[in-house]
C-alpha atoms as a PDB file:
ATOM      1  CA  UNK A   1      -9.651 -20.268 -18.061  1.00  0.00           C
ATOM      2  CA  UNK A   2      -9.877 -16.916 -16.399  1.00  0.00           C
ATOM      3  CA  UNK A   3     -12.928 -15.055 -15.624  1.00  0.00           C
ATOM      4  CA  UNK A   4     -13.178 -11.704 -17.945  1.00  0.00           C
ATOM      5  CA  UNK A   5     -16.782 -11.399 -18.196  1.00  0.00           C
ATOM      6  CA  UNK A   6     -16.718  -8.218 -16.340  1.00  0.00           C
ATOM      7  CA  UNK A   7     -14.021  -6.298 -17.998  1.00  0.00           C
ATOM      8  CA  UNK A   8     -14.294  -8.173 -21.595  1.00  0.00           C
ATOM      9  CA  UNK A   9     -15.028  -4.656 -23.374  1.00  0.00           C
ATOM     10  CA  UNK A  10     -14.077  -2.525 -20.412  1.00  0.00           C
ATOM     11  CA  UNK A  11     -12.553  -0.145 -23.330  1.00  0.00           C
ATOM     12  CA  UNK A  12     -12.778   3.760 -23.685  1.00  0.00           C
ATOM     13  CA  UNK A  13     -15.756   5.284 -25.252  1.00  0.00           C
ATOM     14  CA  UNK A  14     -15.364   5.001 -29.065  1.00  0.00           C
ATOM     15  CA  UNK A  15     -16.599   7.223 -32.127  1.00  0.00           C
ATOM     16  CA  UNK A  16     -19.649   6.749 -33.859  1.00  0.00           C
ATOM     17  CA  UNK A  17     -18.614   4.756 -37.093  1.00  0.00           C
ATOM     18  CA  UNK A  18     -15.149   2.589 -35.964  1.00  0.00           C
ATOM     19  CA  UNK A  19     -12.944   2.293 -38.049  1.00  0.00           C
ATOM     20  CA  UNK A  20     -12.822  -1.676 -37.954  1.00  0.00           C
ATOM     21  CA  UNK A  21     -15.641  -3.689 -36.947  1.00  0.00           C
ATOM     22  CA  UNK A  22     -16.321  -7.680 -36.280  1.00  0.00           C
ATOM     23  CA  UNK A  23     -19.914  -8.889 -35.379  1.00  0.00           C
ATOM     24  CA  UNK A  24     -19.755 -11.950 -33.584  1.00  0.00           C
ATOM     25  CA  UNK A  25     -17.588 -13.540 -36.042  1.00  0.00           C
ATOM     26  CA  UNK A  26     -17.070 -17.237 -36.149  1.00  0.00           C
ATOM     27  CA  UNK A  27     -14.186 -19.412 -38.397  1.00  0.00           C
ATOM     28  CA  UNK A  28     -14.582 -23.000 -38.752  1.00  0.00           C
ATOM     29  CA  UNK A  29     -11.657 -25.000 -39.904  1.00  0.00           C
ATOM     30  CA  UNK A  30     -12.085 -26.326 -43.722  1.00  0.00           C
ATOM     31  CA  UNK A  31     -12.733 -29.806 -43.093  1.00  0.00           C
ATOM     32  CA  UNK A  32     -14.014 -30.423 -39.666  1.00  0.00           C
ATOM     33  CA  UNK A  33     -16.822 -28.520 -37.189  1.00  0.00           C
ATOM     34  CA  UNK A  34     -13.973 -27.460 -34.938  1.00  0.00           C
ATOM     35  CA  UNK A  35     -13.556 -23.503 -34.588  1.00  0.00           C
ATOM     36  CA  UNK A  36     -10.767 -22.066 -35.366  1.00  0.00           C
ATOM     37  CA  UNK A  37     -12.566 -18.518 -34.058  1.00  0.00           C
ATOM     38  CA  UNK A  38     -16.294 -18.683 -32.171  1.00  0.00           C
ATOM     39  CA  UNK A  39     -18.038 -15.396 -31.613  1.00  0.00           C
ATOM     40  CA  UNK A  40     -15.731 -12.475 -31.834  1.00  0.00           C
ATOM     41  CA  UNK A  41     -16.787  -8.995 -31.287  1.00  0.00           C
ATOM     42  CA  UNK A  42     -15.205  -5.690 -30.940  1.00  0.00           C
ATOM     43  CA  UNK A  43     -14.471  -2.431 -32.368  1.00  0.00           C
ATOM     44  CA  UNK A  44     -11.216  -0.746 -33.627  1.00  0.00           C
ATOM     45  CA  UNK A  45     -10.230   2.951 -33.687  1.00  0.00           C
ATOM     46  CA  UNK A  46      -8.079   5.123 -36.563  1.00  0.00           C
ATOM     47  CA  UNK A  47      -4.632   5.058 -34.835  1.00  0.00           C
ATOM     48  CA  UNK A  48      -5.470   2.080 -32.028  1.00  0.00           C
ATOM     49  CA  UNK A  49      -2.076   0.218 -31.736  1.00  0.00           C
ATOM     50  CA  UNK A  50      -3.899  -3.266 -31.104  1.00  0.00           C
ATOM     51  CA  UNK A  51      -1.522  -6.288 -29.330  1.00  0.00           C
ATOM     52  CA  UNK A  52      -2.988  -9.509 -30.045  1.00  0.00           C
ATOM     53  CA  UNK A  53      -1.509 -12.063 -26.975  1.00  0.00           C
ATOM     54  CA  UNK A  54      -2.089 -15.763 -26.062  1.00  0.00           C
ATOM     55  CA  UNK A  55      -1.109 -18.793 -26.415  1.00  0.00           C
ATOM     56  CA  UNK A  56       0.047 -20.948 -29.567  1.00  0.00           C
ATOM     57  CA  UNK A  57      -3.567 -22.196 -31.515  1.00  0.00           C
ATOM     58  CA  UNK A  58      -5.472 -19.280 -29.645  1.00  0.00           C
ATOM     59  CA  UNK A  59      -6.746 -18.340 -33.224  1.00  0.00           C
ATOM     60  CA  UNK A  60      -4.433 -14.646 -33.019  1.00  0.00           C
ATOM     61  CA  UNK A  61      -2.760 -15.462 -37.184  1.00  0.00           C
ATOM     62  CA  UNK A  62      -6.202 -17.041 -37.940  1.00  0.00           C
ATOM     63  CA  UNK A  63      -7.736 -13.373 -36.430  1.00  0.00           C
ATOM     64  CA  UNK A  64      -5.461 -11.338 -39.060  1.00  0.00           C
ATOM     65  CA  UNK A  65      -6.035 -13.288 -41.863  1.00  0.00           C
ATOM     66  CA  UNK A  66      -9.842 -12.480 -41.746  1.00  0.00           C
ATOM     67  CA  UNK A  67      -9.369  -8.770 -41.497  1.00  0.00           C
ATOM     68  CA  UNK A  68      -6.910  -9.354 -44.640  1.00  0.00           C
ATOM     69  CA  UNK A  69      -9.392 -11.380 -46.444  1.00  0.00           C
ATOM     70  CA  UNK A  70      -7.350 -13.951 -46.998  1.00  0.00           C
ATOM     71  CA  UNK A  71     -10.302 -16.026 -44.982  1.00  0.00           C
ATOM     72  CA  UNK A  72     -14.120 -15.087 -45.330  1.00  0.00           C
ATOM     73  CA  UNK A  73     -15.849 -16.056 -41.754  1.00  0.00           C
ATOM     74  CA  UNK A  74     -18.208 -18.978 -41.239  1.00  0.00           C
ATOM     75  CA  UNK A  75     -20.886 -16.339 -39.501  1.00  0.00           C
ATOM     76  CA  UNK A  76     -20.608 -13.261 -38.594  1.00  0.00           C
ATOM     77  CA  UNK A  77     -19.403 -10.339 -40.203  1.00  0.00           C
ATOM     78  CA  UNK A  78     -16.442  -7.356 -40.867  1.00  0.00           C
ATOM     79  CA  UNK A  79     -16.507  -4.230 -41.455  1.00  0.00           C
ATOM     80  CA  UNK A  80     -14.438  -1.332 -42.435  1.00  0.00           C
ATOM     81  CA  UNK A  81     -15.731   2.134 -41.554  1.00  0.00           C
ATOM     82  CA  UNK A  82     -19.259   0.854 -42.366  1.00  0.00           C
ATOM     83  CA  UNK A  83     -19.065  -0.891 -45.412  1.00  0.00           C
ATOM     84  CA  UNK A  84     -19.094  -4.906 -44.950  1.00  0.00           C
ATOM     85  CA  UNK A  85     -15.786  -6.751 -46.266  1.00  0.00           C
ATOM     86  CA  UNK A  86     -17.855  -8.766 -49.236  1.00  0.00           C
ATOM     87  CA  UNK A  87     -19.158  -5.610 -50.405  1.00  0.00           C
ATOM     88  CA  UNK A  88     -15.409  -4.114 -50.895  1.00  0.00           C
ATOM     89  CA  UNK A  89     -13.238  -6.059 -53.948  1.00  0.00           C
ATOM     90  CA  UNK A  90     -10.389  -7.742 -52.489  1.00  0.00           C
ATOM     91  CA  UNK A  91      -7.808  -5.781 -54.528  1.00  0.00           C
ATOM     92  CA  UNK A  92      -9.210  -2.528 -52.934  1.00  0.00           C
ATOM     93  CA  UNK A  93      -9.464  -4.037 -49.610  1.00  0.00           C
ATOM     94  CA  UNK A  94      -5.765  -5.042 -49.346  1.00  0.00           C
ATOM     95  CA  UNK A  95      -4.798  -1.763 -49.953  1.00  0.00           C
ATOM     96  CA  UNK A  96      -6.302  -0.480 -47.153  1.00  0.00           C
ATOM     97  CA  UNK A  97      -5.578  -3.116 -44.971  1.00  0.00           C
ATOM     98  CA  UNK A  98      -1.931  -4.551 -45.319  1.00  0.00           C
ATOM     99  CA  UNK A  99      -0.577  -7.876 -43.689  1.00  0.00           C
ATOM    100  CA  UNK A 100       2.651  -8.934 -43.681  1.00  0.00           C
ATOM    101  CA  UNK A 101       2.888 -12.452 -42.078  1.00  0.00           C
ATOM    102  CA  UNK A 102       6.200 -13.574 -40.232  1.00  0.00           C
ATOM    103  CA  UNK A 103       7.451 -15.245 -43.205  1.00  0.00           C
ATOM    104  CA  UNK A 104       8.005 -13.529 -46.142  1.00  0.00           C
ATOM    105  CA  UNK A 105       9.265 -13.391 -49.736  1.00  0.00           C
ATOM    106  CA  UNK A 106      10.569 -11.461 -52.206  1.00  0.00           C
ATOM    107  CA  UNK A 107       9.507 -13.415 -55.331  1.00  0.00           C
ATOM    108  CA  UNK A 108      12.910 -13.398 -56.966  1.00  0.00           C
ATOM    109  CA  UNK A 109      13.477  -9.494 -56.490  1.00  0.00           C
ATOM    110  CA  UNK A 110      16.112  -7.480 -55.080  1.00  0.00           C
ATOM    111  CA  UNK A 111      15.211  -5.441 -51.789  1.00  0.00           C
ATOM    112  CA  UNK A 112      14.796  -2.552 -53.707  1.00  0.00           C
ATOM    113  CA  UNK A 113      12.245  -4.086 -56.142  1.00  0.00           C
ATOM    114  CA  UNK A 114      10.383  -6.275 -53.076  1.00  0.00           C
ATOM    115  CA  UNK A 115       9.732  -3.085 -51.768  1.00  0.00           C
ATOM    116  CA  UNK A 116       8.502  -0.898 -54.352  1.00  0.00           C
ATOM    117  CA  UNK A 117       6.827  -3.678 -55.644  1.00  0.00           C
ATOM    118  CA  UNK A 118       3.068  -2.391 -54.333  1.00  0.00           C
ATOM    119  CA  UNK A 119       3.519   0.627 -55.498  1.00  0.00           C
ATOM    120  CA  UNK A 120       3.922  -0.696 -58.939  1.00  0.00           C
ATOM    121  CA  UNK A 121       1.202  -2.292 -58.967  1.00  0.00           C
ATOM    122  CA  UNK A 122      -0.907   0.199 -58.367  1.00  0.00           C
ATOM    123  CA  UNK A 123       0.490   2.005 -61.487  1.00  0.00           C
ATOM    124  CA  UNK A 124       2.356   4.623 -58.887  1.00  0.00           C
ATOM    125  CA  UNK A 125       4.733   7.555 -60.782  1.00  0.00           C
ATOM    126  CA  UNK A 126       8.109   6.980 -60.437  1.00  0.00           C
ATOM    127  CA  UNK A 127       8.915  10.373 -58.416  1.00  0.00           C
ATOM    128  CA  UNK A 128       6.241   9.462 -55.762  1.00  0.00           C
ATOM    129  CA  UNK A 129       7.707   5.689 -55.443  1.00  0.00           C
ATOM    130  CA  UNK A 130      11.482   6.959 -54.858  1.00  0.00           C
ATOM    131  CA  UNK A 131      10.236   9.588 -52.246  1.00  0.00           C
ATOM    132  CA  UNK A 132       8.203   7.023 -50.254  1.00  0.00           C
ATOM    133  CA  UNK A 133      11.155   4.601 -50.765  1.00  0.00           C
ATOM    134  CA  UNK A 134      13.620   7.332 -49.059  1.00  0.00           C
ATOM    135  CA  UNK A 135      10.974   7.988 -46.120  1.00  0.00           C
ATOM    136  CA  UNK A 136      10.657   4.257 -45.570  1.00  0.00           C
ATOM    137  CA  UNK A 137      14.593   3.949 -45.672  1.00  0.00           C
ATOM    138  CA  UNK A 138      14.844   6.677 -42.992  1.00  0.00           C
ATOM    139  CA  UNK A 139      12.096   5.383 -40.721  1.00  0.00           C
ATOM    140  CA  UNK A 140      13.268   1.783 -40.620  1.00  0.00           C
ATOM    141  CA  UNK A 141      17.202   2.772 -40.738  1.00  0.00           C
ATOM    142  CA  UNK A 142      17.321   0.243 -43.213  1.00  0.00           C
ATOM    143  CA  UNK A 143      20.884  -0.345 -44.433  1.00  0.00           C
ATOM    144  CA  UNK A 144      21.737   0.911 -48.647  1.00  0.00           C
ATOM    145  CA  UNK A 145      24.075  -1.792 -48.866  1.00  0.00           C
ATOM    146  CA  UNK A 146      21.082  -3.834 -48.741  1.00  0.00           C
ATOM    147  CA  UNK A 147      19.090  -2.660 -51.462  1.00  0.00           C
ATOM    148  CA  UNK A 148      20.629  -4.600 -53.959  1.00  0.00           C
ATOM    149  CA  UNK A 149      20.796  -7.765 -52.444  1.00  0.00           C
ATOM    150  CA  UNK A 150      18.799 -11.012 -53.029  1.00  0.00           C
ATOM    151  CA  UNK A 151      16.764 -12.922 -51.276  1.00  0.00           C
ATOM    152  CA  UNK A 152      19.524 -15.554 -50.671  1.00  0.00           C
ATOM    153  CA  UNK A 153      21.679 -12.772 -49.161  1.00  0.00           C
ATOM    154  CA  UNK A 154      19.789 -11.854 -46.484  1.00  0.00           C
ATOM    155  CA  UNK A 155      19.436 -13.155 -43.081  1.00  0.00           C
ATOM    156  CA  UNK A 156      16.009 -13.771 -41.583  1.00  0.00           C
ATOM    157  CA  UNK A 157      15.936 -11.189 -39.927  1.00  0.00           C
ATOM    158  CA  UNK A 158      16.964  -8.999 -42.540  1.00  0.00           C
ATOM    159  CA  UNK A 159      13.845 -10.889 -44.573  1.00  0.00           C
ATOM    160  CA  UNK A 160      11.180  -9.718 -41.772  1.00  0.00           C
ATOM    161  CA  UNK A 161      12.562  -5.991 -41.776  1.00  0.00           C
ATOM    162  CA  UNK A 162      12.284  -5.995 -45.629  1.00  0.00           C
ATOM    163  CA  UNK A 163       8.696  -7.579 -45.502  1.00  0.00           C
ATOM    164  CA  UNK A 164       7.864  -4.934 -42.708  1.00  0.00           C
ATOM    165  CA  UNK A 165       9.426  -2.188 -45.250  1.00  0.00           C
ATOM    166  CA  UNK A 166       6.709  -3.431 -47.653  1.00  0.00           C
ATOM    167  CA  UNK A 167       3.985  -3.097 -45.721  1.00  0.00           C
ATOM    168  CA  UNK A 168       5.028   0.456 -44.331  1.00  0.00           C
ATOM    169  CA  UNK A 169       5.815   1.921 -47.847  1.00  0.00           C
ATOM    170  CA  UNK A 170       1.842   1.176 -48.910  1.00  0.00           C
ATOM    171  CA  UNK A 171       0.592   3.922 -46.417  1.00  0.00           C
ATOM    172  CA  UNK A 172      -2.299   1.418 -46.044  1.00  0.00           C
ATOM    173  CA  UNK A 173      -4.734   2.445 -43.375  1.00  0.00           C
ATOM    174  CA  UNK A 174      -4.782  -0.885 -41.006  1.00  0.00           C
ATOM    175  CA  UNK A 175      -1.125  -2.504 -40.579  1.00  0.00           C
ATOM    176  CA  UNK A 176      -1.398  -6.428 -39.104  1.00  0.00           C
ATOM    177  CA  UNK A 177       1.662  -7.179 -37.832  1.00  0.00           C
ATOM    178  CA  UNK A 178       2.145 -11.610 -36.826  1.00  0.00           C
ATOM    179  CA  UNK A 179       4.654 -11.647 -34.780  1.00  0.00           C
ATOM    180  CA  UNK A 180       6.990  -8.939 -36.707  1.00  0.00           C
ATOM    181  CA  UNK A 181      10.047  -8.880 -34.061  1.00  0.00           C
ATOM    182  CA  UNK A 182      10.481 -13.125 -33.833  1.00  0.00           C
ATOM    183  CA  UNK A 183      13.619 -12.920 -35.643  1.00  0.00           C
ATOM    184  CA  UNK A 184      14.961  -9.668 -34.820  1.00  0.00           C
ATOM    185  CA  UNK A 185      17.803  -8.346 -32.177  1.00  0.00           C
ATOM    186  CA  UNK A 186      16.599  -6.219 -29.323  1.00  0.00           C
ATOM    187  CA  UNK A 187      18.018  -3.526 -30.917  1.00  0.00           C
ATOM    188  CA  UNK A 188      15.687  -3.404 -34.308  1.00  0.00           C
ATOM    189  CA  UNK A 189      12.794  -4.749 -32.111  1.00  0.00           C
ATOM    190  CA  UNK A 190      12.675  -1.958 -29.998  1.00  0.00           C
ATOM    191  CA  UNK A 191      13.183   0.566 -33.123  1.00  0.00           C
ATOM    192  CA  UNK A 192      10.458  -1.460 -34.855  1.00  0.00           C
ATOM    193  CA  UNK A 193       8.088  -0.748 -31.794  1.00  0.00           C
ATOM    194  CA  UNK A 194       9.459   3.137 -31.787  1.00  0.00           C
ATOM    195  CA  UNK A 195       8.162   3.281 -35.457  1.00  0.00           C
ATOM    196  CA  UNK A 196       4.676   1.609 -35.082  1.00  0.00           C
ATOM    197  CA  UNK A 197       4.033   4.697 -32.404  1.00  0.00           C
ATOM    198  CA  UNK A 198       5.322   6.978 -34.684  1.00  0.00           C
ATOM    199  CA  UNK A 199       3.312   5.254 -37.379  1.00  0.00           C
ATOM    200  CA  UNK A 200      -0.130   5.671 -35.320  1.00  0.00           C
ATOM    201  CA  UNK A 201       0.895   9.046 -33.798  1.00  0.00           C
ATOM    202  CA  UNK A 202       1.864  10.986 -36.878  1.00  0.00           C
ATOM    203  CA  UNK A 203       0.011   9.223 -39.782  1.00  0.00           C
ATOM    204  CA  UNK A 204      -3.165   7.782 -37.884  1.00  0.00           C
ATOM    205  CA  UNK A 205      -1.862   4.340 -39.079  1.00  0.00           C
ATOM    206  CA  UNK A 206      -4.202   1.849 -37.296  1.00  0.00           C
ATOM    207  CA  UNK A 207      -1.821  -1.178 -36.441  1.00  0.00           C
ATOM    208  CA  UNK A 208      -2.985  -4.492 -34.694  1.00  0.00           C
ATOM    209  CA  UNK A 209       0.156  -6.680 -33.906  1.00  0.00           C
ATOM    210  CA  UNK A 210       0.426 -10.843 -32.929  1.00  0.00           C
ATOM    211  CA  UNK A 211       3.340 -10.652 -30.499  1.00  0.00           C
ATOM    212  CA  UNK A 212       4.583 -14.048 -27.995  1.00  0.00           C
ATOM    213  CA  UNK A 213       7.240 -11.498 -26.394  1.00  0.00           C
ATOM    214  CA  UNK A 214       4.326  -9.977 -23.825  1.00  0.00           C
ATOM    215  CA  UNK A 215       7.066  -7.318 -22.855  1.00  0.00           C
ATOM    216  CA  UNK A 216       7.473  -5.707 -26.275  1.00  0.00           C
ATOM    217  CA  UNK A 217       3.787  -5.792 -26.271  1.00  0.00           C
ATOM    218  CA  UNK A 218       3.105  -4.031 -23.363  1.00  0.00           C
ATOM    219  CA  UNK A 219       5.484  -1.169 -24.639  1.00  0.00           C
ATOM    220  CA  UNK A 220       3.891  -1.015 -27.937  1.00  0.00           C
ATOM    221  CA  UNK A 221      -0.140  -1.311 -27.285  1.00  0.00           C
ATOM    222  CA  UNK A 222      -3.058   1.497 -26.745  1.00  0.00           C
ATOM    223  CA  UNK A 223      -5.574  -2.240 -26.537  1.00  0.00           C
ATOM    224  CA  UNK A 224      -4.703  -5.629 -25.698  1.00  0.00           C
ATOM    225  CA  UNK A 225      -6.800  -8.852 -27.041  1.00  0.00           C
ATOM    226  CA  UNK A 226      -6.172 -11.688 -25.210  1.00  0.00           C
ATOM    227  CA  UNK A 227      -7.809 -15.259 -26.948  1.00  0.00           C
ATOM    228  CA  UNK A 228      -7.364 -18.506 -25.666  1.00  0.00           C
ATOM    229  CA  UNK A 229      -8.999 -21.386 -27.855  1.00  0.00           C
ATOM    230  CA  UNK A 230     -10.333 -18.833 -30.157  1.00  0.00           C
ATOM    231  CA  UNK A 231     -12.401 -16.758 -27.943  1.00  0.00           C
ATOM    232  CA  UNK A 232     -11.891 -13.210 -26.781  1.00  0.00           C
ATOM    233  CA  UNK A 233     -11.215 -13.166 -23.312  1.00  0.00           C
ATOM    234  CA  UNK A 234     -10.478  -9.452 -23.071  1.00  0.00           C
ATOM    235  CA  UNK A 235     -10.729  -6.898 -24.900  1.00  0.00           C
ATOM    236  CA  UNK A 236      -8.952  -3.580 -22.976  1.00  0.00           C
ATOM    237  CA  UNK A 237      -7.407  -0.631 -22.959  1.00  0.00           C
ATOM    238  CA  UNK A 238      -3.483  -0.343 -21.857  1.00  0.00           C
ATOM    239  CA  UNK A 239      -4.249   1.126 -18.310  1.00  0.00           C
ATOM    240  CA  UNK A 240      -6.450  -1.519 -17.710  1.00  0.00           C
ATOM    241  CA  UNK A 241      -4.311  -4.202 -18.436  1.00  0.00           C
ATOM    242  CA  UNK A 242      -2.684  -6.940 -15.442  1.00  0.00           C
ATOM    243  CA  UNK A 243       0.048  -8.163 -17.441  1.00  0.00           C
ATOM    244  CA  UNK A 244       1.504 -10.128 -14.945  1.00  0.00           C
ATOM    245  CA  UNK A 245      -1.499 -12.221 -14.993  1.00  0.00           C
ATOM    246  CA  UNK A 246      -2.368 -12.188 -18.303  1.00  0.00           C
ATOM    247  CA  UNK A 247       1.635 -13.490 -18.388  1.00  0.00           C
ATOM    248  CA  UNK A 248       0.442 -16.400 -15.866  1.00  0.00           C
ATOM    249  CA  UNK A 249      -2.465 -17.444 -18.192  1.00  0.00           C
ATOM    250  CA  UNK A 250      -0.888 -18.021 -21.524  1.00  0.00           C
ATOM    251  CA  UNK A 251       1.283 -20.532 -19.595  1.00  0.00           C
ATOM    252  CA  UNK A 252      -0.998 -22.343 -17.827  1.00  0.00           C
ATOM    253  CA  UNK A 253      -2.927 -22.706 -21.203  1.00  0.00           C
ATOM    254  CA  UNK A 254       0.455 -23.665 -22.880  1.00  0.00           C
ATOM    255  CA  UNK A 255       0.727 -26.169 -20.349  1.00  0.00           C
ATOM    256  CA  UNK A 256      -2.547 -27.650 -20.189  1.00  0.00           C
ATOM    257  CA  UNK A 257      -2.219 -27.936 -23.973  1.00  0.00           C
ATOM    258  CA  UNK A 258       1.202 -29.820 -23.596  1.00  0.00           C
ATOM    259  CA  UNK A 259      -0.028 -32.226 -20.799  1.00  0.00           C
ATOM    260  CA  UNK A 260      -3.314 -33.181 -23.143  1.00  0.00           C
ATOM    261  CA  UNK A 261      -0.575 -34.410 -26.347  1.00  0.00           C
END
């Protein structure tokens, strides 16, 4: 395991009140003692375009679900701008921070009503839902002719997009990305990555993204997170960042982990 414990939160001087905080936050898995996550710390800015890296069962899905809610720690605790998770209703929370995983669903809907869908729910006017469905349709180039298709229609690709679409359209104030660009061409990968900067640059959008592709990371991130059997190795800012080496470590983990099966 490499040595970090000079640089761990080598990161630029932040603002008083961060916009996300986690205080030594720990995640046990349900039924055993084993952690899933052991003491994680560190602060997030408005507009930080996070990259979560390292290698399969380093903990980086387990890490987005707990900002999401969708897990409450074992110990430790999150905040957002100041006010700790448990004191903010889930509902509420959710719309603030948005997750779309790397499989998704449209429940049944067309692409059209999959991604209008939150904004329904939150009892939005009809004028204000077709206006934030046009700027959504211009910023992700996404196709008409798909609008009205099904679920069963699309390809998975086509599936991710339209769950990224979803998450975009709610203007929520943290976007977690898992592994968004897994089943897309270079093509929509790299326009997805144009987006998230234009995202953080223009609207302040705060997004933290698991990515396995270290390259499309590197293009995409302001901080890099590195965990490796759910610890935070390093915690840094772009400039700082060896990726070469940090390249070399995820597969010498992966291939320690293979030789101990």
């Amino acid at each position: 395991m490499p040595d970090y414990s000079e640089n761990l939160h080598s990161t630029s001087p932040t603002p008083t009140t961060p916009q996300l905080r986690l205080d030594s936050v720990s995640l046990k898995t349900p039924i055993a003692s084993n952690y899933l996550l052991e003491n994680i710390s560190f602060t997030i800015n408005k507009g930080d375009r996070v990259a979560i890296v390292g290698p399969s069962g380093a903990g980086k899905t387990s890490l987005l679900r707990l900002i999401n809610r969708l897990r409450n720690p074992t110990s430790g605790s999150i905040y957002l701008e100041n006010t700790e998770y448990r004191q903010i209703p889930a509902i509420e929370l959710r719309r603030q921070v948005t997750l779309v995983m790397q499989e998704s669903k449209l429940l049944g809907m067309s692409v059209r009503e999959a991604i209008c869908y939150p904004l329904k729910l939150r009892g939005m006017n009809s004028t204000e839902i077709k206006q934030r469905m046009a700027r959504t349709i211009d910023l992700l180039h996404l196709p008409e002719a798909w609008l009205d298709r099904s679920e069963l229609q699309l390809s998975t690709g086509q599936k991710q997009l339209v769950a990224i679409a979803r998450g975009i359209i709610s203007e929520p104030k943290i976007l977690l990305l898992d592994e968004p660009t897994s089943a897309l061409d270079a093509g929509t990968a790299a326009r997805l990555l144009q987006v998230s900067i234009e995202l953080s640059t223009n609207s302040k959008t705060t997004i933290l993204m698991v990515n396995h592709q270290l390259e499309l990371a590197e293009q995409f991130c302001t901080r890099m997170l590195h965990l490796e059997g759910g610890k935070l190795l390093a915690d840094l800012p772009a400039p700082q960042i060896d990726w070469q080496q940090i390249r070399q470590n995820i597969v010498e983990a992966e291939t320690a982990a293979e030789q101990e099966w």
